[in-house]
C-alpha atoms as a PDB file:
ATOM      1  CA  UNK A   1     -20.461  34.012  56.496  1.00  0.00           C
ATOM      2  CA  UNK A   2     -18.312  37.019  56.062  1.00  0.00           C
ATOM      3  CA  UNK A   3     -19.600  40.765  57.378  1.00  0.00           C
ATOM      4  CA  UNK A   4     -17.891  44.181  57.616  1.00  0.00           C
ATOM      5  CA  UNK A   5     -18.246  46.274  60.207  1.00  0.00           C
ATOM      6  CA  UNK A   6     -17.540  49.542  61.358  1.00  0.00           C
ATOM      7  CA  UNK A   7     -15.808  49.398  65.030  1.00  0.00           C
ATOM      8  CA  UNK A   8     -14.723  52.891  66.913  1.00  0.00           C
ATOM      9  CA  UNK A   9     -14.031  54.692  63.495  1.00  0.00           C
ATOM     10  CA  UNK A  10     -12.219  51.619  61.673  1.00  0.00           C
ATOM     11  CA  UNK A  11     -14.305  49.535  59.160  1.00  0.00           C
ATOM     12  CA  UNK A  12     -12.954  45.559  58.985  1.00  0.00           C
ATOM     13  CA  UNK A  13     -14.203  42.194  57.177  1.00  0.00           C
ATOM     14  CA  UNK A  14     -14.544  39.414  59.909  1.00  0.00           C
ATOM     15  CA  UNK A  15     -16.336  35.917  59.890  1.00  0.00           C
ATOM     16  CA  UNK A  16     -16.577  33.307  62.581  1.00  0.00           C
ATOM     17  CA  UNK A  17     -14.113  33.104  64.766  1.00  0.00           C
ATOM     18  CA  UNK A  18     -11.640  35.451  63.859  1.00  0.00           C
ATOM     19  CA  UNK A  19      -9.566  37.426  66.702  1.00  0.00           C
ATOM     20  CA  UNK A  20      -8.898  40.628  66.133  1.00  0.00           C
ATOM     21  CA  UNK A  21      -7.365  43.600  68.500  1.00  0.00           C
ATOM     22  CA  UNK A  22      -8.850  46.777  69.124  1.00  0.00           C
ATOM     23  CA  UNK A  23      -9.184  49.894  71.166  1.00  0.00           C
ATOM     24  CA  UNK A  24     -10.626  48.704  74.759  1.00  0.00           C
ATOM     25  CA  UNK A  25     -14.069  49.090  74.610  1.00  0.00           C
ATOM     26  CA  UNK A  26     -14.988  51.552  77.888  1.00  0.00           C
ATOM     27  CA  UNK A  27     -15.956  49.951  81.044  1.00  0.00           C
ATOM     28  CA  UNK A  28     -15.660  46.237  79.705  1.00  0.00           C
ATOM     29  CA  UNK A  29     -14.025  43.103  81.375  1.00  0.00           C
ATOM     30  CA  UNK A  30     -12.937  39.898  80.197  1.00  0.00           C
ATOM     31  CA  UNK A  31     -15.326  37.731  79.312  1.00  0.00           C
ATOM     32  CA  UNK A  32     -18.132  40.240  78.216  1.00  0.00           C
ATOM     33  CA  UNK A  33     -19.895  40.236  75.341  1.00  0.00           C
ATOM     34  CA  UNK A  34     -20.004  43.175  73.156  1.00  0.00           C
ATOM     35  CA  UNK A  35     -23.016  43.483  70.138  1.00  0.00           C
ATOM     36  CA  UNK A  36     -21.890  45.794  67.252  1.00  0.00           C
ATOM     37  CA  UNK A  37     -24.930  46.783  65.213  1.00  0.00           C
ATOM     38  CA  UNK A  38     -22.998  49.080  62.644  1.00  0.00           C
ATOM     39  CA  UNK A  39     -22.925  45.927  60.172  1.00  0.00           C
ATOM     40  CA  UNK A  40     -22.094  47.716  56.811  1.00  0.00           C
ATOM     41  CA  UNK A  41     -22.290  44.242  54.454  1.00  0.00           C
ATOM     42  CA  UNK A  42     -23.412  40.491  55.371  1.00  0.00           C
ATOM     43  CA  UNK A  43     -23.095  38.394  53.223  1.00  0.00           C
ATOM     44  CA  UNK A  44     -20.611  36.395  50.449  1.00  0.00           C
ATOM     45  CA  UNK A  45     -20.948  36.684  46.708  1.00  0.00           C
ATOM     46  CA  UNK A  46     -24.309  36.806  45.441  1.00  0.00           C
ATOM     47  CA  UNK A  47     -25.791  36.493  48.804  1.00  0.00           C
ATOM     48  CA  UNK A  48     -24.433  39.484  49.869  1.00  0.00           C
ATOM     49  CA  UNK A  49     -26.771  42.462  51.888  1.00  0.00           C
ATOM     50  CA  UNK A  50     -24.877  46.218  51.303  1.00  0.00           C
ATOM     51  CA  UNK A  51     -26.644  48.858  53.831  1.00  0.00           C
ATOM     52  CA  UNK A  52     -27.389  52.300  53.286  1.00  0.00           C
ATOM     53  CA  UNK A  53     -25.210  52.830  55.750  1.00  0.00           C
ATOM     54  CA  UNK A  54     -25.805  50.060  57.689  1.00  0.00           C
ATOM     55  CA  UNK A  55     -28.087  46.948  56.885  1.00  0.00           C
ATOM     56  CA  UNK A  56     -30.847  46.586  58.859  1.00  0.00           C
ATOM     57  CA  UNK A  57     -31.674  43.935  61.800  1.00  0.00           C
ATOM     58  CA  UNK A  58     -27.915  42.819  61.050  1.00  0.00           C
ATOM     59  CA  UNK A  59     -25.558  42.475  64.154  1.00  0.00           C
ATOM     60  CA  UNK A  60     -22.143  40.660  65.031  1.00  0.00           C
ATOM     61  CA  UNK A  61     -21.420  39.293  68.756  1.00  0.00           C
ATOM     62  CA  UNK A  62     -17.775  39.185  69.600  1.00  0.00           C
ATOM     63  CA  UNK A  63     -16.578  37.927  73.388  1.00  0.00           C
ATOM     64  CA  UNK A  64     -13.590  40.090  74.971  1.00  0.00           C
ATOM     65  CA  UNK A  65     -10.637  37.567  75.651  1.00  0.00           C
ATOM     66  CA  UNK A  66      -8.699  39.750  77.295  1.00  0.00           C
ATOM     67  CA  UNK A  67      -8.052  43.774  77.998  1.00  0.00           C
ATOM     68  CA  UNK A  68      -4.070  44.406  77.759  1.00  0.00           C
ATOM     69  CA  UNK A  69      -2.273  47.408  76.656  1.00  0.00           C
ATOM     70  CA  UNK A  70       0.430  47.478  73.641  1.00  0.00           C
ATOM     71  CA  UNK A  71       3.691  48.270  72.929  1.00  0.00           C
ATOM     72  CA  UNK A  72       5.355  51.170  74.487  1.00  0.00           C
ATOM     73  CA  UNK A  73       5.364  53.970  71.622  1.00  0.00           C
ATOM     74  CA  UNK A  74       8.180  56.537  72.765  1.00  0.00           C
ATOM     75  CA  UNK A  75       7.743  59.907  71.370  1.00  0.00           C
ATOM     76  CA  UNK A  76      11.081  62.634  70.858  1.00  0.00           C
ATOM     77  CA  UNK A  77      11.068  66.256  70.385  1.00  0.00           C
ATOM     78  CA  UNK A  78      14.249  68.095  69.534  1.00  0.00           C
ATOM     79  CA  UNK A  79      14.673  71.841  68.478  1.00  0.00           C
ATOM     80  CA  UNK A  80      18.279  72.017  67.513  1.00  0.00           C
ATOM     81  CA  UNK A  81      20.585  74.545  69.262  1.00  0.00           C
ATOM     82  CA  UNK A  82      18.184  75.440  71.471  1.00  0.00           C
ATOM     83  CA  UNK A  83      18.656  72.917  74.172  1.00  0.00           C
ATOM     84  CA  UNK A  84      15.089  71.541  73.638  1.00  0.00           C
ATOM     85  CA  UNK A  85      14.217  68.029  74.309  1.00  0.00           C
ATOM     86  CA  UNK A  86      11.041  66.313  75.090  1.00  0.00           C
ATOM     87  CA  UNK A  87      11.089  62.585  75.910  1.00  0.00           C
ATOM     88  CA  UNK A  88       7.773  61.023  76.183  1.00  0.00           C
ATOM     89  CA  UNK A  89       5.897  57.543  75.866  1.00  0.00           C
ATOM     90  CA  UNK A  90       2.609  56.352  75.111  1.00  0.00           C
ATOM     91  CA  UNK A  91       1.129  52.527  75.783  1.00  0.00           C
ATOM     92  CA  UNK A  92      -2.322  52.312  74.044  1.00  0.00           C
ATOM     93  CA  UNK A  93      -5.280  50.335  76.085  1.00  0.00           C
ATOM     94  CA  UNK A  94      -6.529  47.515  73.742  1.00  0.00           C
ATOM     95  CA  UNK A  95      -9.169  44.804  74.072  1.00  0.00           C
ATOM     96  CA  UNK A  96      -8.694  41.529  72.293  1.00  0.00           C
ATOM     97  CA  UNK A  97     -12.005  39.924  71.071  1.00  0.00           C
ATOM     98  CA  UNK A  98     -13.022  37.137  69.258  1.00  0.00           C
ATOM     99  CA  UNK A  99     -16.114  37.179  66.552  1.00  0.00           C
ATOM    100  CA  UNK A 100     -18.607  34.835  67.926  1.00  0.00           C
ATOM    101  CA  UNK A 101     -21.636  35.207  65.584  1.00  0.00           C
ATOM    102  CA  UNK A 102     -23.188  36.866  62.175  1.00  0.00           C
ATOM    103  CA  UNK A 103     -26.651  37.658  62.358  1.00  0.00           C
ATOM    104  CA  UNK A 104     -27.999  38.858  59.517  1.00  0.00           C
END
């Protein structure tokens, strides 16, 4: 069974299993279980349930594998002739999770 969701502003098609890597979820651990109820569509084919936004009674469980943070994003400013330079990097905090069931 196939559902899209809507996660912290990004809307994605999982199923069963899949592993997917997002923005750390706030105050969360390995091991945790998170329950998203924004389920936008549940469903494959003619089975499928669209919501109005969301359907209702619909959730997905995923399990955090692991918290980590990503590659190092290194950021330049330059004003030219000026003697202007601004070196800076950014790591983003992401949480890897795993879909462990479609309720619908």
């Amino acid at each position: 069974m196939k559902a899209t969701i809507k996660i912290q502003g990004k809307q994605l098609t999982v199923s069963e299993g899949d592993t997917l890597t997002v923005n750390r979820f706030a105050n969360s651990k390995a091991d945790d279980t998170i329950e998203i109820k924004e389920v936008l569509m549940v469903g494959e084919g003619a089975d499928a349930k669209f919501g109005a936004p969301y359907v209702d009674g619909a959730s997905v469980s995923a399990k955090i594998l692991e918290n980590k943070r990503g590659k190092k994003v290194t950021i330049i400013k330059k004003k030219r002739r000026k003697g202007y330079q601004r070196k800076r990097g950014h790591r983003q905090e992401l949480s890897v999770i795993r879909i462990e069931s479609i309720k619908a």
